[in-house]
C-alpha atoms as a PDB file:
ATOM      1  CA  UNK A   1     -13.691 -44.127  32.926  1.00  0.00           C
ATOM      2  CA  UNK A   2     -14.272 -45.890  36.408  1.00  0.00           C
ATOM      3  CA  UNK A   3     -15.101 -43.000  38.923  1.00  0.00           C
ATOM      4  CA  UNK A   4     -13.643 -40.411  37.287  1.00  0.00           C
ATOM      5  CA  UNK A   5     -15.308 -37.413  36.564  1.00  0.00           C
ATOM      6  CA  UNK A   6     -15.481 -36.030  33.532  1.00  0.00           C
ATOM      7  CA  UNK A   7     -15.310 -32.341  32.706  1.00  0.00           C
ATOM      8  CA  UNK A   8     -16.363 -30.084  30.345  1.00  0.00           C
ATOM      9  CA  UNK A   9     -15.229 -26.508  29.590  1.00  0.00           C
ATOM     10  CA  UNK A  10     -17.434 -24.376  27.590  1.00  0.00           C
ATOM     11  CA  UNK A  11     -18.300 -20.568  27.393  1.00  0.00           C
ATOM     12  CA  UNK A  12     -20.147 -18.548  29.952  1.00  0.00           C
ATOM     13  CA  UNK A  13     -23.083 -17.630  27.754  1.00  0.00           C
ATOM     14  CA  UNK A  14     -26.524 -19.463  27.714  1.00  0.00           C
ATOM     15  CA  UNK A  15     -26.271 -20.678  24.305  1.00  0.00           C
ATOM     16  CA  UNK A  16     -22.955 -21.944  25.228  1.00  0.00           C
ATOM     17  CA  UNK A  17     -24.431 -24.017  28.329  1.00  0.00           C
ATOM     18  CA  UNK A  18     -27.176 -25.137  26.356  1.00  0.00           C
ATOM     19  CA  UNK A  19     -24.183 -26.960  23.774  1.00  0.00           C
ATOM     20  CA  UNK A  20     -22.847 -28.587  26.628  1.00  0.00           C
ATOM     21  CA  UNK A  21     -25.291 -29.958  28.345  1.00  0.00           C
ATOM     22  CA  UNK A  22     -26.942 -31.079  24.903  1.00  0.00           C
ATOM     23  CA  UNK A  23     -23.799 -33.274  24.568  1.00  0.00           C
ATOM     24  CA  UNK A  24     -24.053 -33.938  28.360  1.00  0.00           C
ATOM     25  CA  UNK A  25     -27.133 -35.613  27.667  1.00  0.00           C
ATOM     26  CA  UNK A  26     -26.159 -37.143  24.816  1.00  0.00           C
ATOM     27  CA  UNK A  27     -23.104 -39.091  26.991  1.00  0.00           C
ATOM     28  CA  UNK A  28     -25.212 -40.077  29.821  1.00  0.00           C
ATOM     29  CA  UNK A  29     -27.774 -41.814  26.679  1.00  0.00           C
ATOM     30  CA  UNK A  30     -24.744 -43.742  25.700  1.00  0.00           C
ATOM     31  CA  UNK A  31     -22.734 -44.432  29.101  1.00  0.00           C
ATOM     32  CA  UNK A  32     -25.803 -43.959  31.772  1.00  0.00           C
ATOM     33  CA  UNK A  33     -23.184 -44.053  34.672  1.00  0.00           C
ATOM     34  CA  UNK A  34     -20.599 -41.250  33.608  1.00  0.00           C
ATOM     35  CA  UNK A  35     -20.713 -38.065  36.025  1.00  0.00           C
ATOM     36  CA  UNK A  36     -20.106 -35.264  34.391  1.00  0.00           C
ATOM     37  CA  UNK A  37     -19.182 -31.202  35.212  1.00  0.00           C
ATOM     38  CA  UNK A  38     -19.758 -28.273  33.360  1.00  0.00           C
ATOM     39  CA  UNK A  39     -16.687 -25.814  33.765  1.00  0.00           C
ATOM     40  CA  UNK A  40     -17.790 -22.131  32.702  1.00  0.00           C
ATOM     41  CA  UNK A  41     -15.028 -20.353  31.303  1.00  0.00           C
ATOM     42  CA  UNK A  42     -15.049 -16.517  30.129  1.00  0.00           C
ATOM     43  CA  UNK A  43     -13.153 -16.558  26.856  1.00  0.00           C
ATOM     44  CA  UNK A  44     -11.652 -12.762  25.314  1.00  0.00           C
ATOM     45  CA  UNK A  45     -14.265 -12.980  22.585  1.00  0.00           C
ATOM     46  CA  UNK A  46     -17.092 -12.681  25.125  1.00  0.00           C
ATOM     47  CA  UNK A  47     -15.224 -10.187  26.943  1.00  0.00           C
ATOM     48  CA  UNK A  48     -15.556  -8.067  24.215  1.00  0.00           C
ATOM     49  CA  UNK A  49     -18.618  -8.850  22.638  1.00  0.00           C
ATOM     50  CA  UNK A  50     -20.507  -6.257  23.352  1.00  0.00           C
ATOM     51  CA  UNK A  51     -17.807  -3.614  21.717  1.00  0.00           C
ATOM     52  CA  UNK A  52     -18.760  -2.234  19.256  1.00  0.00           C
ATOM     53  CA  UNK A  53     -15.109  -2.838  16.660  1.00  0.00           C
ATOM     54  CA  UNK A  54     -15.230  -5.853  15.489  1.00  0.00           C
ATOM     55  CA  UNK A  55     -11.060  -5.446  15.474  1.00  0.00           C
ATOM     56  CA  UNK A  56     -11.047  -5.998  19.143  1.00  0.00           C
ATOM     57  CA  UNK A  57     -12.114  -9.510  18.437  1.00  0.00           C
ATOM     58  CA  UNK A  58      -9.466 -11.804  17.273  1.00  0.00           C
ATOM     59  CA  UNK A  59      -9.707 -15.060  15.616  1.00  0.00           C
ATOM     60  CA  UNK A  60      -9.781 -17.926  18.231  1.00  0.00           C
ATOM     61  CA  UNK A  61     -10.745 -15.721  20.351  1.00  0.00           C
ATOM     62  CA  UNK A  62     -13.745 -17.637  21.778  1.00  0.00           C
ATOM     63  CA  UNK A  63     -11.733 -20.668  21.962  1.00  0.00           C
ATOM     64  CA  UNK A  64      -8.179 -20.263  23.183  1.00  0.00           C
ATOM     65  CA  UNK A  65      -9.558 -20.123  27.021  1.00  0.00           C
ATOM     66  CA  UNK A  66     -11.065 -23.668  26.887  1.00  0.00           C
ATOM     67  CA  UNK A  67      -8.382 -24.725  24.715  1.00  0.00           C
ATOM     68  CA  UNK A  68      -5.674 -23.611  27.577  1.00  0.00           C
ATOM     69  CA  UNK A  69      -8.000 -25.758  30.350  1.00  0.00           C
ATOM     70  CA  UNK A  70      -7.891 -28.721  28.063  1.00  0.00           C
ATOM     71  CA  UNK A  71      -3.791 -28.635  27.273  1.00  0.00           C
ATOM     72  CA  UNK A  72      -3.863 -27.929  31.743  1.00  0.00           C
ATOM     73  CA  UNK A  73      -5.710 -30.850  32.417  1.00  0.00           C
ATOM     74  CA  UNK A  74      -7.994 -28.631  34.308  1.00  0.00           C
ATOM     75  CA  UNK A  75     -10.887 -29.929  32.166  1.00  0.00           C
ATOM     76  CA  UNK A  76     -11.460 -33.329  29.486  1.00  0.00           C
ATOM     77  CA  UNK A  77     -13.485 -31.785  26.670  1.00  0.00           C
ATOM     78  CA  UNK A  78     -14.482 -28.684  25.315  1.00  0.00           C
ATOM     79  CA  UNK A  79     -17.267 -27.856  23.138  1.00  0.00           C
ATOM     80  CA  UNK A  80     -17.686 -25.165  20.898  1.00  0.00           C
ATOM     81  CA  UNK A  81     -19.869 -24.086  18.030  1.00  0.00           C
ATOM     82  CA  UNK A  82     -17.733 -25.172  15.164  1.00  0.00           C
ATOM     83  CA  UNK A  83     -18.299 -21.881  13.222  1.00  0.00           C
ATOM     84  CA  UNK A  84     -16.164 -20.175  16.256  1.00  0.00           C
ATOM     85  CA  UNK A  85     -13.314 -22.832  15.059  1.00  0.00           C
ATOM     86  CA  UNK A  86     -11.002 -20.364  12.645  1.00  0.00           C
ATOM     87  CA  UNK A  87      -7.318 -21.122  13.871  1.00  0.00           C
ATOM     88  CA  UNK A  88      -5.557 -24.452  13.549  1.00  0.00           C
ATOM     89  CA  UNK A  89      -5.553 -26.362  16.711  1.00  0.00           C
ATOM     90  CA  UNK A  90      -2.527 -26.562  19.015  1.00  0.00           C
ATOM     91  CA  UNK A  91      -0.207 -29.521  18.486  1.00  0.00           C
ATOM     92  CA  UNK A  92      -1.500 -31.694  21.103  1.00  0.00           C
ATOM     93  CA  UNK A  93      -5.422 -31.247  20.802  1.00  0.00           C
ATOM     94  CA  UNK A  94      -7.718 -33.190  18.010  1.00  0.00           C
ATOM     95  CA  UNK A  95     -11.153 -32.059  16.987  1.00  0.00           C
ATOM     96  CA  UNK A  96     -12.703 -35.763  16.719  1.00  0.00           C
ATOM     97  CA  UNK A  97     -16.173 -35.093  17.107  1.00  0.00           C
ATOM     98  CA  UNK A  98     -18.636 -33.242  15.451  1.00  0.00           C
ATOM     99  CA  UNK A  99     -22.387 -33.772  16.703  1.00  0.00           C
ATOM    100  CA  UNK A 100     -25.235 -33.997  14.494  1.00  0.00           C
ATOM    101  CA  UNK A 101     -25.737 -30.588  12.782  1.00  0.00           C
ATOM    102  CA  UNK A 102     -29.145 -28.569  13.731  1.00  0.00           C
ATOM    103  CA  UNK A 103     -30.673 -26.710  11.206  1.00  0.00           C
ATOM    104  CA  UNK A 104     -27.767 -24.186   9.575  1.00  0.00           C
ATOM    105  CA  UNK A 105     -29.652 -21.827   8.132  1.00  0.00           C
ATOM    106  CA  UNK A 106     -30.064 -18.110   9.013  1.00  0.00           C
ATOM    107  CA  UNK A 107     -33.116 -16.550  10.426  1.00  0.00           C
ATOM    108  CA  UNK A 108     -34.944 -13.183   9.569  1.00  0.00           C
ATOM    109  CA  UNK A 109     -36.244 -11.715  13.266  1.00  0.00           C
ATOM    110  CA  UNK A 110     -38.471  -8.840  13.426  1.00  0.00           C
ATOM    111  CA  UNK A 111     -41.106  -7.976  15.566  1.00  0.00           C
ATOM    112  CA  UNK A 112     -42.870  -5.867  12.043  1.00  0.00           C
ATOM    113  CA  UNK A 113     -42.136  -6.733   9.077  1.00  0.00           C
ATOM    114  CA  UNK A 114     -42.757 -11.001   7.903  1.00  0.00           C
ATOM    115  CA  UNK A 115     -39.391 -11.042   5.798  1.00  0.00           C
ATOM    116  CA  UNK A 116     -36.499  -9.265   4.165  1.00  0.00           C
ATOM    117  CA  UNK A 117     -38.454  -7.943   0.963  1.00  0.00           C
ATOM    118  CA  UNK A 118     -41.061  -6.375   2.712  1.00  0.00           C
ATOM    119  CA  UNK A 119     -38.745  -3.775   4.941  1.00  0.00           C
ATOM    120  CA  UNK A 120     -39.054  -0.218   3.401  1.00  0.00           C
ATOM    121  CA  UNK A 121     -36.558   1.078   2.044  1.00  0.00           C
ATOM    122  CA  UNK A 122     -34.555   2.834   4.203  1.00  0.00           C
ATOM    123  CA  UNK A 123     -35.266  -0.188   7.013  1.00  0.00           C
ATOM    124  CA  UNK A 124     -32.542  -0.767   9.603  1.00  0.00           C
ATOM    125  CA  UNK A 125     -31.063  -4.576   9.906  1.00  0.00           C
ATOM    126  CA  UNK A 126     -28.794  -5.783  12.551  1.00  0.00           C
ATOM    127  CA  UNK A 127     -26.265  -7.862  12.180  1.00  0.00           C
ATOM    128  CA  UNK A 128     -22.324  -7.653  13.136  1.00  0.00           C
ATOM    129  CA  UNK A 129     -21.544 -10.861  10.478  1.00  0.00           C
ATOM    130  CA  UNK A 130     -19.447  -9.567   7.686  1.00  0.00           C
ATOM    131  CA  UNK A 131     -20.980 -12.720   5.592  1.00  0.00           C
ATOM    132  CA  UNK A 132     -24.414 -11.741   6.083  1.00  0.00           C
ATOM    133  CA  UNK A 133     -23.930  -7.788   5.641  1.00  0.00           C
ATOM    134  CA  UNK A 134     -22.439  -8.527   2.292  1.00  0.00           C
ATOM    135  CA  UNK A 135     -24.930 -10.708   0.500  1.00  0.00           C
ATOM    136  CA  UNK A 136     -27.494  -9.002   1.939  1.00  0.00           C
ATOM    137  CA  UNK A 137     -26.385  -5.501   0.504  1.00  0.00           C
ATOM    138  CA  UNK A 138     -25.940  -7.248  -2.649  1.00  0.00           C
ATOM    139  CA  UNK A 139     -29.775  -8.032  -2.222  1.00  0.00           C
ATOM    140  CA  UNK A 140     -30.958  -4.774  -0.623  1.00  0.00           C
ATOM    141  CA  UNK A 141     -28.776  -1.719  -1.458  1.00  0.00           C
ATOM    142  CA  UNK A 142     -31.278   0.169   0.302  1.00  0.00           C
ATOM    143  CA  UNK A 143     -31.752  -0.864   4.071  1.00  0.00           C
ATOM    144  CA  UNK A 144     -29.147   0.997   6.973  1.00  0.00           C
ATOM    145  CA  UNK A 145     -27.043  -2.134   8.498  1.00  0.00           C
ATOM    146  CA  UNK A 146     -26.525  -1.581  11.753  1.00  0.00           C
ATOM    147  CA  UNK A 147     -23.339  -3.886  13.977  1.00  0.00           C
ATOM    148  CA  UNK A 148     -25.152  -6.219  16.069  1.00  0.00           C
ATOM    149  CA  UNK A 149     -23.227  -7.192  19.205  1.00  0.00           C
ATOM    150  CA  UNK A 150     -23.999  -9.468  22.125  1.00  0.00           C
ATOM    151  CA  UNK A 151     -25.436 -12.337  23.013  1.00  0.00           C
ATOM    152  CA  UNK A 152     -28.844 -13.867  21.549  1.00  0.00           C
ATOM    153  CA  UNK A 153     -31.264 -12.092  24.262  1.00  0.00           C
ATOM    154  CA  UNK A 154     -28.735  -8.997  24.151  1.00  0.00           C
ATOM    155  CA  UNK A 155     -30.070  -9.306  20.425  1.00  0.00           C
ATOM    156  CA  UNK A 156     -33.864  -9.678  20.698  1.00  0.00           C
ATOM    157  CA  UNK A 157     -33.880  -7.022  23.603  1.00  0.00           C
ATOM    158  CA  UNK A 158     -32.175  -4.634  21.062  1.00  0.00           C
ATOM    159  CA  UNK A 159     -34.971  -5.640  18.315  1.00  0.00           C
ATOM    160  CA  UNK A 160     -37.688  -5.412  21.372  1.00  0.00           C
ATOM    161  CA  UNK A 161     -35.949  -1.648  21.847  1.00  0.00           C
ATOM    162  CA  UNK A 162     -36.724  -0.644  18.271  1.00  0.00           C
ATOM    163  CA  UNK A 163     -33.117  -0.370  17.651  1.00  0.00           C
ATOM    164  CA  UNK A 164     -33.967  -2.230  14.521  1.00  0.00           C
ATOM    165  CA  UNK A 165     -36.375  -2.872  12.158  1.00  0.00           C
ATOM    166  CA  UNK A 166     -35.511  -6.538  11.805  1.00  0.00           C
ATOM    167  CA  UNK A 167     -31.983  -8.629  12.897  1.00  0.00           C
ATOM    168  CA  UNK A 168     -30.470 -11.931  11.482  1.00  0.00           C
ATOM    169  CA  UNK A 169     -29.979 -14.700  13.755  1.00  0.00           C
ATOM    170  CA  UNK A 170     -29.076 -18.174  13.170  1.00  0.00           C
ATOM    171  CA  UNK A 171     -31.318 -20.590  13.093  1.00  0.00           C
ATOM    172  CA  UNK A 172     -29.637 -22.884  15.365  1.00  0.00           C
ATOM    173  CA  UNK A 173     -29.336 -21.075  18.525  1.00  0.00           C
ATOM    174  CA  UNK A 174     -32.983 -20.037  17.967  1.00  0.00           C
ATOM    175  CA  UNK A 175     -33.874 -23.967  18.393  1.00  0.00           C
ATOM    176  CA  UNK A 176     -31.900 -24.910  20.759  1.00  0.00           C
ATOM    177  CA  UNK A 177     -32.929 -21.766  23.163  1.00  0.00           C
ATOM    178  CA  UNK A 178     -36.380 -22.682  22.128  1.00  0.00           C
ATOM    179  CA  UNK A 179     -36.626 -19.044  20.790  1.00  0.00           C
ATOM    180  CA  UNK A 180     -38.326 -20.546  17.518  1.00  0.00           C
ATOM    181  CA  UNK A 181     -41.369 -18.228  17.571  1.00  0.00           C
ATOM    182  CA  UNK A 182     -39.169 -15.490  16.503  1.00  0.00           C
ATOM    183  CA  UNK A 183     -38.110 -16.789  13.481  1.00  0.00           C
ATOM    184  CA  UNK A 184     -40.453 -15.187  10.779  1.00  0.00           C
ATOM    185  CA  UNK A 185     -38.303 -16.699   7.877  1.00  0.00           C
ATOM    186  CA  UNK A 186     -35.909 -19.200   7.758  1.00  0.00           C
ATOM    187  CA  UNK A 187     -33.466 -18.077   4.880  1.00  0.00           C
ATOM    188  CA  UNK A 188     -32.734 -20.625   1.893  1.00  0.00           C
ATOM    189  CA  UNK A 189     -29.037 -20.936   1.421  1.00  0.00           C
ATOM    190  CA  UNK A 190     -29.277 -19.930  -2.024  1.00  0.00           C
ATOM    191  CA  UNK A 191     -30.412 -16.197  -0.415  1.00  0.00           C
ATOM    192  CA  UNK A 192     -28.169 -16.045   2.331  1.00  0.00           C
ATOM    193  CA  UNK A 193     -25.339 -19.225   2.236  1.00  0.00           C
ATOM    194  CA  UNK A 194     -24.445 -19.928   5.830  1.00  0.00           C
ATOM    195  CA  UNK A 195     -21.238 -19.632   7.572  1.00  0.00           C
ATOM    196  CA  UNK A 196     -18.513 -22.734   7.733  1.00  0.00           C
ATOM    197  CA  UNK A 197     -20.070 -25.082  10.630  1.00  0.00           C
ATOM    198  CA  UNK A 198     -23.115 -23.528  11.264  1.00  0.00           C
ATOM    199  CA  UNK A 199     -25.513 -25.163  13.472  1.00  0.00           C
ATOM    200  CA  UNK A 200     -23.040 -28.162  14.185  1.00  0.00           C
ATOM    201  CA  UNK A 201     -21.401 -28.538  18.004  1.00  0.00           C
ATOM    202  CA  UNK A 202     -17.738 -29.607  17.984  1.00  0.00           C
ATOM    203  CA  UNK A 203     -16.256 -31.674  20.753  1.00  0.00           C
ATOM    204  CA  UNK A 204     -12.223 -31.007  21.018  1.00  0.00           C
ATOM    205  CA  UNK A 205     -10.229 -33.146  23.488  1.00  0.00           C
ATOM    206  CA  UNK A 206      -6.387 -34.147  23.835  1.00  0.00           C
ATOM    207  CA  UNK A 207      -4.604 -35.946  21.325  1.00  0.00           C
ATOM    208  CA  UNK A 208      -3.575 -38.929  23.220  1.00  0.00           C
ATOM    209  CA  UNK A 209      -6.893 -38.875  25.808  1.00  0.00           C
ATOM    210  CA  UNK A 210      -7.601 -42.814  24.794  1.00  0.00           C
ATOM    211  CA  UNK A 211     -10.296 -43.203  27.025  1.00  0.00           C
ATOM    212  CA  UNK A 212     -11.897 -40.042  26.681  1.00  0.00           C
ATOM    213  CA  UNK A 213     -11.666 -40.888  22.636  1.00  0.00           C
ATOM    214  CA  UNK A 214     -13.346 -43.461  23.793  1.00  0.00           C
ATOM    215  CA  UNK A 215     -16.429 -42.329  25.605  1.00  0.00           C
ATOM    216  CA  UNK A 216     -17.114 -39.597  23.033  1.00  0.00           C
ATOM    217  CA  UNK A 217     -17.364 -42.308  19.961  1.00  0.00           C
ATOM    218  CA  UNK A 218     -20.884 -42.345  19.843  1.00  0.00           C
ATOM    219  CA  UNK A 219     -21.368 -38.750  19.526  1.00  0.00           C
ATOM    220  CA  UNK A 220     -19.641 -39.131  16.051  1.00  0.00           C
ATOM    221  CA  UNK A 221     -22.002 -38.166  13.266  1.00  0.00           C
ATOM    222  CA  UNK A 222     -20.134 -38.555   9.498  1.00  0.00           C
ATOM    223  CA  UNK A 223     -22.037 -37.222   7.100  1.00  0.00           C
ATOM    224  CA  UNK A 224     -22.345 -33.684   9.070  1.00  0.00           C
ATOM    225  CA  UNK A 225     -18.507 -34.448   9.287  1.00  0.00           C
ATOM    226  CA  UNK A 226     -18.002 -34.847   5.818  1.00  0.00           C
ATOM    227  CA  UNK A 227     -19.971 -31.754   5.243  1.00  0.00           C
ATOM    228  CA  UNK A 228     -17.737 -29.873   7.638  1.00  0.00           C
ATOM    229  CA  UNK A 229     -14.437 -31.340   6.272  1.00  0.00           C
ATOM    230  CA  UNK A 230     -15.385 -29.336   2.545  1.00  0.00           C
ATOM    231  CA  UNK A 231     -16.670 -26.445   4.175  1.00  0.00           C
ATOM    232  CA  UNK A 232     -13.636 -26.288   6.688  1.00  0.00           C
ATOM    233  CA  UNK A 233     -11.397 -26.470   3.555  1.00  0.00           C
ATOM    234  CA  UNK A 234     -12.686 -23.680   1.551  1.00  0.00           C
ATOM    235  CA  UNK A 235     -12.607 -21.295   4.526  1.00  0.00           C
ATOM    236  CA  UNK A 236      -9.323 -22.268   5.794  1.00  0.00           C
ATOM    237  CA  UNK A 237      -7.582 -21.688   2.530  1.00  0.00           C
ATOM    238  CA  UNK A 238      -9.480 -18.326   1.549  1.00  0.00           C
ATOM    239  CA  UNK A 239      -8.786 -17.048   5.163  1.00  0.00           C
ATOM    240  CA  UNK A 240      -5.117 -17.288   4.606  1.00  0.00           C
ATOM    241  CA  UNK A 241      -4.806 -14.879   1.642  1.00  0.00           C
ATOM    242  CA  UNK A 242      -7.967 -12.705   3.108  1.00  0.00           C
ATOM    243  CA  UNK A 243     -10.071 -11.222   5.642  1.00  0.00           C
ATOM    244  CA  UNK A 244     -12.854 -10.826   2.965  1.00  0.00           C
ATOM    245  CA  UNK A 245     -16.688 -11.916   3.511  1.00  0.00           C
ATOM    246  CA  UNK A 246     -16.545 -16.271   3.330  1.00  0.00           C
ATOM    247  CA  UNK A 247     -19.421 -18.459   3.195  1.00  0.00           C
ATOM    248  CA  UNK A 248     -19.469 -22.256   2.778  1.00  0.00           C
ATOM    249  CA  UNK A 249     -22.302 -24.756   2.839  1.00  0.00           C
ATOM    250  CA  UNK A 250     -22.072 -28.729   1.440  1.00  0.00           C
ATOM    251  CA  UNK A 251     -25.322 -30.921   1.489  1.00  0.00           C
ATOM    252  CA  UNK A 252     -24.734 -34.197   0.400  1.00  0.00           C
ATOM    253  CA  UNK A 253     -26.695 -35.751  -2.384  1.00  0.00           C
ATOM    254  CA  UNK A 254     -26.704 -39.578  -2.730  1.00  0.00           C
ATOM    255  CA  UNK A 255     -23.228 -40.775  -2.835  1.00  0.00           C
ATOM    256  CA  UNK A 256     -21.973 -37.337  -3.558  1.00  0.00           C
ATOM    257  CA  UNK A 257     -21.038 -34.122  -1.699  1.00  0.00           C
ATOM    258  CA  UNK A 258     -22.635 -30.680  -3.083  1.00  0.00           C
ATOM    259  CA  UNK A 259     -20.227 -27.554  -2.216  1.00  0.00           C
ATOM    260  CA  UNK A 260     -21.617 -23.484  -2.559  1.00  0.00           C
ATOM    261  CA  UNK A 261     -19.303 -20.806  -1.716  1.00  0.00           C
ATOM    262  CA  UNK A 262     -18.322 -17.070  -2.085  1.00  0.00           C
ATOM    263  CA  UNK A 263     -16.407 -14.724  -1.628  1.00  0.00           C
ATOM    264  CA  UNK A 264     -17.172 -10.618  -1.597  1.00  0.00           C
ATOM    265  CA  UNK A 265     -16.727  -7.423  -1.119  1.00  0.00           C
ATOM    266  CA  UNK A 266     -17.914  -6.172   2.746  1.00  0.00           C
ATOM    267  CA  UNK A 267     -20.645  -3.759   0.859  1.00  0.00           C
ATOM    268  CA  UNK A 268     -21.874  -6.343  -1.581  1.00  0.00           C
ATOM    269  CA  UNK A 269     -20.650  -4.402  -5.026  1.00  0.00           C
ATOM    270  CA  UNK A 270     -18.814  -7.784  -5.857  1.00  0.00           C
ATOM    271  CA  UNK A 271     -19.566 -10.746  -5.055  1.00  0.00           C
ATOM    272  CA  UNK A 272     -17.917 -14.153  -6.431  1.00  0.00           C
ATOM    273  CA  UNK A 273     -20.113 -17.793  -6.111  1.00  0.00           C
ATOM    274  CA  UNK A 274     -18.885 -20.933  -7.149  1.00  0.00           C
ATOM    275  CA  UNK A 275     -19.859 -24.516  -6.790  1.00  0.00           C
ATOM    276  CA  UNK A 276     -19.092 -28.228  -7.555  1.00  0.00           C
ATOM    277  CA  UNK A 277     -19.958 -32.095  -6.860  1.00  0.00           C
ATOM    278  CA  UNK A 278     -17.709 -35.033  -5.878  1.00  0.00           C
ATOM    279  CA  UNK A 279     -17.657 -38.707  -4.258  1.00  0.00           C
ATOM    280  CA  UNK A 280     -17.913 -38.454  -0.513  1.00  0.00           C
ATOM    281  CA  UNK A 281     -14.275 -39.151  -0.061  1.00  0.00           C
ATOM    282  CA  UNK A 282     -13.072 -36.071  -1.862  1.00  0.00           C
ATOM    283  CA  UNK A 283     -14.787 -33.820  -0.252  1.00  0.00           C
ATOM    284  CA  UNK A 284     -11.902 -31.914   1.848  1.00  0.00           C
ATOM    285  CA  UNK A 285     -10.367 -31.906  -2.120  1.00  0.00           C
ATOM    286  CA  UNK A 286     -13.310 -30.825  -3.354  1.00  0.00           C
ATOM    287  CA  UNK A 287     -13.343 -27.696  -0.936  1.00  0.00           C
ATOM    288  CA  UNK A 288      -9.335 -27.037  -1.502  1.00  0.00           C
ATOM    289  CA  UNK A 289     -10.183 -27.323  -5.536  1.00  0.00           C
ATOM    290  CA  UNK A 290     -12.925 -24.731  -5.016  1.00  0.00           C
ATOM    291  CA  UNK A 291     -11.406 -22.263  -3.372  1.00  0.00           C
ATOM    292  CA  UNK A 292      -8.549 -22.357  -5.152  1.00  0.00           C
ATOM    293  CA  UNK A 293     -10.815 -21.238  -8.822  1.00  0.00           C
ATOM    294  CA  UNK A 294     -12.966 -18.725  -6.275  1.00  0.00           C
ATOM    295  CA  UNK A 295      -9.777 -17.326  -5.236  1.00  0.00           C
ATOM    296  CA  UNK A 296      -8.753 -16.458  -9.210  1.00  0.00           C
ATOM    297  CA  UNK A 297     -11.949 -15.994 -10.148  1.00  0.00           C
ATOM    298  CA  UNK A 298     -12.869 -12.958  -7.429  1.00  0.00           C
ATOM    299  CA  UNK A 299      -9.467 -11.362  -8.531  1.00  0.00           C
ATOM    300  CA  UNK A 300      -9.422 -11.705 -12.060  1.00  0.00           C
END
């Protein structure tokens, strides 16, 4: 890239700053001599975060800011958590890299109780995650959830406030805000499957940025992209006939790629799991093929 500075939008919040300069460092341990500048941008989905209807909130919405200084040249790359990724990308931006993933899994926070079977009954959880209140009230039919809005130390001050009895996080941010001591349980995906891209960073940048594609090679890591591509697919296909409770999570086993999902109902009476194995190449198939049968199979 010569001289040339290269910049990176990303959200306002902390967590958000903490993504981007994790992939700032990441650059400068593969191209030493690349200056680089973080561009803060306030996206609509932090504007509201802290409001209390989750309808205010569109999909995209904590995107389509850095997306906009990407397609205006007024910034190179923008990284997001790939969980906020739920609308196709305009026509002239690609999604080539997805970092490493951190640790996906969700976390049970509270300052009382050591995990989710020992609340009483009657216990107050936070969380604002339609994905999490419904397998969770499939669990626990008897705890108060409580909406959950703001960001992570918005959170644990709310928790710290007694405004809860005990809040789930994910696991991710906790790490990489080095927040880890208030994780009292970190929740098997079998108990609580995790969102679509959880815990992985995604690096979006124009379509025909050559050198840019370049630079940001490196930072490829394919197996968390081949997990992504057949959790991507189940969510994008289930999204477009719903606005139900989604969850997706693939591991990969050997030479093969394990998918979980579900679908439910928002206060847990039904809730639809599937699952299946193919080769690593199928795996975007694999997700298409599953939520196609967990589509006919929650509506039978």
């Amino acid at each position: 890239m010569n001289t040339r500075i290269l910049r990176i939008a990303t959200r306002k919040s902390r967590l958000a700053i903490c993504q981007a300069q994790y992939v700032c460092n990441e650059l400068k341990r593969y191209h030493p001599t690349v200056q680089i500048e973080l561009i803060p941008i306030m996206t609509t989905g932090d504007k509201f975060l802290n409001v209390a209807s989750k309808d205010k909130i569109k999909r995209g919405a904590f995107i389509k800011e850095l997306e906009h200084a990407l397609i205006d040249f007024r910034a190179d790359i923008a990284v997001h958590s790939m969980k906020d990724i739920t609308v196709p990308l305009p026509a002239e931006l690609i999604l080539p890299i997805l970092c490493e993933r951190n640790d996906p899994r969700d976390a049970f926070v509270s300052l009382k109780y050591s995990n989710i079977d020992t609340l009483p009954i009657g216990s107050t959880i936070g969380t604002s995650s339609l994905r999490r209140q419904c397998q969770i009230r499939a669990q626990r039919p008897d705890l108060i959830i409580n909406n959950l809005r703001g960001n992570i130390d918005t959170r644990l001050k709310k928790l710290h406030y007694d405004q809860y009895d005990a809040i789930i996080l994910a696991v991710a941010g906790l790490n990489r805000l080095k927040l880890n001591e208030y994780i009292r349980v970190h929740i098997d995906p079998s108990d609580l499957l995790p969102a679509m891209g959880q815990g992985t960073i995604a690096i979006e940048c124009r379509l025909d940025d050559t050198d840019i594609l370049s630079l940001l090679s490196p930072l490829y890591h394919r197996e968390t992209s081949l997990r992504i591509k057949a959790e991507r697919a189940v969510t994008t296909y289930l999204e477009s006939y719903c606005q139900l409770p989604i969850a997706s999570y693939a591991e990969i086993e050997g030479d093969q790629i394990w998918l979980r999902a579900l679908i439910g109902l928002p206060d847990g009476s039904k809730i639809t799991r599937i699952e299946g194995r193919a080769p690593l190449d199928q795996a975007e198939n694999l997700g298409l093929i599953l939520a196609e049968d967990l589509l006919i199979q929650f509506t039978k």
